[in-house]
Protein backbone atom coordinates (compact mmCIF):
# COMPACT_ATOMS: atom_id res chain seq x y z
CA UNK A 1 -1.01 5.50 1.60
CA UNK A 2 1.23 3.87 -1.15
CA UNK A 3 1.29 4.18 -4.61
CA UNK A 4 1.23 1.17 -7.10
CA UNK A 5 0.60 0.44 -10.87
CA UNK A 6 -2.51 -1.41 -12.12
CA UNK A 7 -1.81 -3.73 -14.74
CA UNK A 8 -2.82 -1.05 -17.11
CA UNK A 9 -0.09 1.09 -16.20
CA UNK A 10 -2.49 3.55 -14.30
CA UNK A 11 -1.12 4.38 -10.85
CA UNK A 12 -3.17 4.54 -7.88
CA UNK A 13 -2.35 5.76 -4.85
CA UNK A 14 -4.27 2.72 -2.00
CA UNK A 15 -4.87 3.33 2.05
CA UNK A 16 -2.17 0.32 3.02
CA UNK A 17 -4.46 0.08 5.91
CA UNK A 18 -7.50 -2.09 3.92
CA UNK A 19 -4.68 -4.24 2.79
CA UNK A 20 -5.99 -7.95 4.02
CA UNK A 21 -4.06 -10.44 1.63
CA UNK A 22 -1.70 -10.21 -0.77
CA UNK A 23 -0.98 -13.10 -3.22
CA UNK A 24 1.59 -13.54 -6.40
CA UNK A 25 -0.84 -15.74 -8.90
CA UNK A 26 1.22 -14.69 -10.92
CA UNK A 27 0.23 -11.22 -11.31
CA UNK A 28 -0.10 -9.20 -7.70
CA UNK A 29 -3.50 -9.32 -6.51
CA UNK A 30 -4.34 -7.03 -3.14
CA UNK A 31 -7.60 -7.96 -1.09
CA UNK A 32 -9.06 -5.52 0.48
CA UNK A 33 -10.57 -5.44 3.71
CA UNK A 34 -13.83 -3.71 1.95
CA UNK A 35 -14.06 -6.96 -0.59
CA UNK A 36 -12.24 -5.26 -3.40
CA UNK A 37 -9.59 -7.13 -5.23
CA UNK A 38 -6.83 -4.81 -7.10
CA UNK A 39 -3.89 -6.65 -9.30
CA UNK A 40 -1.11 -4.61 -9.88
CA UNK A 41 2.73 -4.95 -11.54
CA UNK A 42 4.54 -4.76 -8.29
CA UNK A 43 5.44 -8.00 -6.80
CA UNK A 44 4.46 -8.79 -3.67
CA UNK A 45 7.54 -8.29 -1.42
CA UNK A 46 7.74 -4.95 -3.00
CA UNK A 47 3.91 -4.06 -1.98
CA UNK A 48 4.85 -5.34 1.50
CA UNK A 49 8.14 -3.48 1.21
CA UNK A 50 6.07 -0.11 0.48
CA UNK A 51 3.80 -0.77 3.59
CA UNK A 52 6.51 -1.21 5.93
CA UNK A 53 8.26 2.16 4.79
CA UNK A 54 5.03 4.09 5.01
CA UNK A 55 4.08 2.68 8.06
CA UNK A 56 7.85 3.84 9.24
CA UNK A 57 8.07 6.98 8.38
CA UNK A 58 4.43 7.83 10.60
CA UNK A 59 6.36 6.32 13.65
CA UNK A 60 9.67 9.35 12.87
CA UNK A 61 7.20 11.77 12.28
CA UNK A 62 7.74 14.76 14.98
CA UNK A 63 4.31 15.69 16.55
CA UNK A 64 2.43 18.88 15.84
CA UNK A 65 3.73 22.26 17.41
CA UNK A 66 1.29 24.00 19.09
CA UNK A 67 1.83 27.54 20.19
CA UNK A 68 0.19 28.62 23.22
């Protein structure tokens, strides 16, 4: 999950994962797998930027300890 600003200055926190296009037209506009379009205020390379890090840090995460 990342977090990004709609052009309204709401943030929204979106699943990275439904990502399908992203396009500068000017404004940032995110296509979502599920048909939903969402513009925000970041530009693109920073939306792609925000992927990559999240994606990242799930790859250095240390696996559950279980205690048997």
């Amino acid at each position: 999950m990342i977090s990004l600003t709609r052009l309204d200055d709401r943030q929204i926190t979106l699943n990275c994962d439904l990502i399908e296009t992203i396009e500068a037209t000017p404004d940032t506009l995110i296509a979502l797998t599920t048909g939903q379009k969402i513009m925000v205020l970041e530009q693109a390379d920073e939306v792609v930027r925000r992927v990559w890090k999240f994606k990242r840090s799930l790859l250095h995460r240390s696996p559950p300890q279980t205690h048997e």
